[in-house]
N, C-alpha and C. Protein backbone atom coordinates (compact mmCIF):
# COMPACT_ATOMS: atom_id res chain seq x y z
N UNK A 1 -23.36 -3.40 10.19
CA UNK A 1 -22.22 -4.24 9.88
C UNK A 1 -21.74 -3.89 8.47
N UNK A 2 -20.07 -3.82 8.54
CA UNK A 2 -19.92 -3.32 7.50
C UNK A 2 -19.75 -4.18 5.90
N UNK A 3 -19.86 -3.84 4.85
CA UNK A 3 -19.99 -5.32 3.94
C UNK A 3 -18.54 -5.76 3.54
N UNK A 4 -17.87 -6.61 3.65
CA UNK A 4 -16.23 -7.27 2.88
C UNK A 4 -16.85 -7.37 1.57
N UNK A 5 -15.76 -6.30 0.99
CA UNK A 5 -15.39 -6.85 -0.80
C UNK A 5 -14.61 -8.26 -0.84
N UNK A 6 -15.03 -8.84 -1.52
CA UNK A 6 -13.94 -10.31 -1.72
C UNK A 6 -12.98 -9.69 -2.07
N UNK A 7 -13.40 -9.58 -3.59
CA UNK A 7 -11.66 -9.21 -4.75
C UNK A 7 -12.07 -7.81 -5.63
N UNK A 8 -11.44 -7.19 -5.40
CA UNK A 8 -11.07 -5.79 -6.18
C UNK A 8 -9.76 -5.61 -7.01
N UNK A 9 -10.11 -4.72 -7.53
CA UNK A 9 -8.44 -4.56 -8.04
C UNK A 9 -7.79 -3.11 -7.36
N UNK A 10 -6.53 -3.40 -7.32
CA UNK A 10 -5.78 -2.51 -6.26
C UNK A 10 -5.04 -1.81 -7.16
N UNK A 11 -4.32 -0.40 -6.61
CA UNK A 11 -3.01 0.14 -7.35
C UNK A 11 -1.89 -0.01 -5.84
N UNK A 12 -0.62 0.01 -6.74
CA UNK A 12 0.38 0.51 -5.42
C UNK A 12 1.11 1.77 -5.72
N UNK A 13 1.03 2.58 -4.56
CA UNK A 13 1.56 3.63 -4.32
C UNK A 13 2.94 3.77 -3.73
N UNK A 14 4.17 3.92 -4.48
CA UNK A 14 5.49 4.15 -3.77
C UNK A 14 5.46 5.29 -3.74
N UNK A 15 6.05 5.72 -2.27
CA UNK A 15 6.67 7.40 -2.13
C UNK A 15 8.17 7.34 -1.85
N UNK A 16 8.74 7.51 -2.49
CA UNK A 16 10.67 6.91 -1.97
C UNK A 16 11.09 8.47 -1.74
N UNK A 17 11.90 9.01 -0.67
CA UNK A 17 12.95 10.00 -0.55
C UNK A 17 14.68 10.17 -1.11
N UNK A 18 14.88 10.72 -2.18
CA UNK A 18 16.50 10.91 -2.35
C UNK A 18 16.79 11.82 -2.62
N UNK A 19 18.12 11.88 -1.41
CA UNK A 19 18.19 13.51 -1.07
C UNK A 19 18.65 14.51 -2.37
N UNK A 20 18.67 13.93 -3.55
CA UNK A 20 19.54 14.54 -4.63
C UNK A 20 18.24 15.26 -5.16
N UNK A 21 17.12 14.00 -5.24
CA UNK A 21 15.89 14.66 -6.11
C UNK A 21 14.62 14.74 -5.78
N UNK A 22 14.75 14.77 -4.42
CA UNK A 22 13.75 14.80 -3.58
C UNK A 22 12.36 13.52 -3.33
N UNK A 23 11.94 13.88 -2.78
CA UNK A 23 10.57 12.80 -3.17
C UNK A 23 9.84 12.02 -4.19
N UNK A 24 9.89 11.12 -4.47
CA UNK A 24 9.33 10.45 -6.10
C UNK A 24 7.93 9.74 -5.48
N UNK A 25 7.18 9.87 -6.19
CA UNK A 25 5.45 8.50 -6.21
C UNK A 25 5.35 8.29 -7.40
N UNK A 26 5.40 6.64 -7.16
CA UNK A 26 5.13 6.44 -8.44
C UNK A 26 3.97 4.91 -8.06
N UNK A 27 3.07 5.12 -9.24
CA UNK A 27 1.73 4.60 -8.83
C UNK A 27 2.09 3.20 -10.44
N UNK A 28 1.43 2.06 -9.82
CA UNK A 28 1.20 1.02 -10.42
C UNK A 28 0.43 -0.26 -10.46
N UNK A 29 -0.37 -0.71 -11.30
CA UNK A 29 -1.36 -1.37 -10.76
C UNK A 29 -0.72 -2.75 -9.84
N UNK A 30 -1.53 -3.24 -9.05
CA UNK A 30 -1.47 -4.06 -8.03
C UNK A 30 -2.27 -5.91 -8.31
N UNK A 31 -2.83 -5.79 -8.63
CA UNK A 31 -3.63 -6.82 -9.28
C UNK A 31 -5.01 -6.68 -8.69
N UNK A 32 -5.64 -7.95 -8.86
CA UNK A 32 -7.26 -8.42 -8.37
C UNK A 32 -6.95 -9.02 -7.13
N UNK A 33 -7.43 -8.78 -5.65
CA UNK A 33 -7.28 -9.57 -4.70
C UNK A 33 -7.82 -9.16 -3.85
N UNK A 34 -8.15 -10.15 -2.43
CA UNK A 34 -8.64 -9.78 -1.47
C UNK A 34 -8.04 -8.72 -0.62
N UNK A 35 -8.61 -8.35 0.56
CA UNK A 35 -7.82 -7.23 1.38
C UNK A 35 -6.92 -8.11 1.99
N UNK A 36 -7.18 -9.08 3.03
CA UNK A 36 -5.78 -10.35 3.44
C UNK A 36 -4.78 -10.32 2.71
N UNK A 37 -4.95 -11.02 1.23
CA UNK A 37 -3.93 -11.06 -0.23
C UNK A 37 -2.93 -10.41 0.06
N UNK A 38 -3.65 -9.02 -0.36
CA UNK A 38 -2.90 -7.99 -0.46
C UNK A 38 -2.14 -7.63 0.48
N UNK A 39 -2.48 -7.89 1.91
CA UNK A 39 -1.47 -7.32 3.16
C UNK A 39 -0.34 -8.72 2.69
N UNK A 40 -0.66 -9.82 2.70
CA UNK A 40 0.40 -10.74 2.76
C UNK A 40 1.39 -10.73 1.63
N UNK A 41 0.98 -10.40 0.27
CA UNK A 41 1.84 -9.94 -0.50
C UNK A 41 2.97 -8.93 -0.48
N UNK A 42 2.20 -7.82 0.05
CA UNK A 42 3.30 -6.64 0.23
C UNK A 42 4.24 -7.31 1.25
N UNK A 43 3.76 -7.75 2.39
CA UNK A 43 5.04 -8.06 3.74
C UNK A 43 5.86 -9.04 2.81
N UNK A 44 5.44 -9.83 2.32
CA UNK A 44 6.25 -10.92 1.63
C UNK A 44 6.92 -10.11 0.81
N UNK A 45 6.72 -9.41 -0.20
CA UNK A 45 7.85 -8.77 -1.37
C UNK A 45 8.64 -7.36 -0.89
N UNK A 46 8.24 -7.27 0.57
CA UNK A 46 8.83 -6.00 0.84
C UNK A 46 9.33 -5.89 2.87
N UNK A 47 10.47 -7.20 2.55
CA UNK A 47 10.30 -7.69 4.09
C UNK A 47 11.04 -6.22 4.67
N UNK A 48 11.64 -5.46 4.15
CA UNK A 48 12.19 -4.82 5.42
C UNK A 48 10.77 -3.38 5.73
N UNK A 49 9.79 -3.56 5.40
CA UNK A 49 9.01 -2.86 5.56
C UNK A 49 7.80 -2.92 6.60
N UNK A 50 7.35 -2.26 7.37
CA UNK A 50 5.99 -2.27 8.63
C UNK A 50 5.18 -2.02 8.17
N UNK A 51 3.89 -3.21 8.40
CA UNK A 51 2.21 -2.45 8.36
C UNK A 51 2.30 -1.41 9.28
N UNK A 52 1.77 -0.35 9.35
CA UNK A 52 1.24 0.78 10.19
C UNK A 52 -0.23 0.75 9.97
N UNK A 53 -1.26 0.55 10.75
CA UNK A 53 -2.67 0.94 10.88
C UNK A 53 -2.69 2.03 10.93
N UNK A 54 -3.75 2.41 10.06
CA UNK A 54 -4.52 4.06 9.87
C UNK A 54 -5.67 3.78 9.50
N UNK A 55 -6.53 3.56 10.57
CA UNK A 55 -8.12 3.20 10.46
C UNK A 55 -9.20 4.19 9.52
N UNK A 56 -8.61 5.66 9.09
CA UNK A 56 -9.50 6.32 7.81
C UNK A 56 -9.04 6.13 6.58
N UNK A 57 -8.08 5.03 6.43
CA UNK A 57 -7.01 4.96 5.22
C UNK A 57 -8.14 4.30 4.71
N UNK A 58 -7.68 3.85 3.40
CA UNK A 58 -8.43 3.24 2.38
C UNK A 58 -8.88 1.49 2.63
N UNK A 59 -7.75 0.58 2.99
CA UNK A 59 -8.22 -0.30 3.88
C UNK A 59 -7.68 -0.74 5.86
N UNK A 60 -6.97 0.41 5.91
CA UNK A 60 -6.54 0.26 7.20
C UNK A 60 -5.26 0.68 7.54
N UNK A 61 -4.50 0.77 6.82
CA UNK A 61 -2.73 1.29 6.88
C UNK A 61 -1.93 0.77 5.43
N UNK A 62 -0.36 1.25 6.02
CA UNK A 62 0.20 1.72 4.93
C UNK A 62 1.75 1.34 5.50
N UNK A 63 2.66 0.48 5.14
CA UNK A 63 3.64 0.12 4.90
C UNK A 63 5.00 1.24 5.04
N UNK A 64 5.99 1.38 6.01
CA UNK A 64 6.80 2.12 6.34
C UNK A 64 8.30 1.42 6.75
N UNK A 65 9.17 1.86 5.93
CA UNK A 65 10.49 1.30 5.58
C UNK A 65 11.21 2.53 6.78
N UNK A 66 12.69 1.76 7.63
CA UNK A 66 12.91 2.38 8.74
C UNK A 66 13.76 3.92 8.23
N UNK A 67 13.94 4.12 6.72
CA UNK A 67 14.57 5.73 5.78
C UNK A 67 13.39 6.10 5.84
N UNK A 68 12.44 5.89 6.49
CA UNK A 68 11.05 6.83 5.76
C UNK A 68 9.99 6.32 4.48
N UNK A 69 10.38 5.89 3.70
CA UNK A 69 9.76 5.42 2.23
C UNK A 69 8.43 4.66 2.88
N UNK A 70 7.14 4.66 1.93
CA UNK A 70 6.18 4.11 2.22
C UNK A 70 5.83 3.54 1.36
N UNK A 71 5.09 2.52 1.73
CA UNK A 71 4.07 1.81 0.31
C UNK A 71 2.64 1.84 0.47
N UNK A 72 1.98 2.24 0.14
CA UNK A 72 0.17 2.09 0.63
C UNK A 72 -0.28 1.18 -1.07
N UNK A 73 -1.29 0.34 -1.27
CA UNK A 73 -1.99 -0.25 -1.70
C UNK A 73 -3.52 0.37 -1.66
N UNK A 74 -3.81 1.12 -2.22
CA UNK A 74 -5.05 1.42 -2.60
C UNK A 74 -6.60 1.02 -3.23
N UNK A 75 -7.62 1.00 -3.30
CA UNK A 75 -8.28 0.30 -4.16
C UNK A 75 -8.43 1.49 -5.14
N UNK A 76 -8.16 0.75 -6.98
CA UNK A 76 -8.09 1.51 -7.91
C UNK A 76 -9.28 2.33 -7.93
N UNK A 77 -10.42 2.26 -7.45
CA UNK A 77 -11.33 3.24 -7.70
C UNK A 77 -10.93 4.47 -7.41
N UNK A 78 -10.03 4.28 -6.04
CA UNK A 78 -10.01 6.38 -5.11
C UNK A 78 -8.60 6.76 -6.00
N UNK A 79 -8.77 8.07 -6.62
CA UNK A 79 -7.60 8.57 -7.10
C UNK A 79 -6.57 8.96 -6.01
């Protein structure tokens, strides 16, 4: 069984596309929070965006806007 972290601290990862200057990531911390928290935060501050599950991701998936753009939430430890 696997063990739940309560609270960690997270970064967020934007990848945005514009066609002038191509691809941008830009990384910023996220705060201290649970894994729940954190999914409910992002849907809340980023309604036009989809969870997508990706079960080898860092906690499960990664946020996809219908232009492409993504958001993933990371835990600050993995570069």
């Amino acid at each position: 069984m696997s063990r739940q972290i309560i609270a960690q601290n997270w970064k967020h990862i934007s990848i945005s596309y514009d066609p002038i200057s191509g691809f941008e990531e830009k990384t910023k911390p996220f705060g201290r929070y649970t894994k729940q928290t954190v999914i409910e935060r992002v849907t809340k501050l980023n309604p036009g965006y989809r969870f997508r599950e990706k079960p080898d991701h860092g906690f499960g998936g990664y946020w996809v806007n219908g232009n492409g753009d993504t958001i993933e939430i990371m835990p600050d430890y993995l570069k």
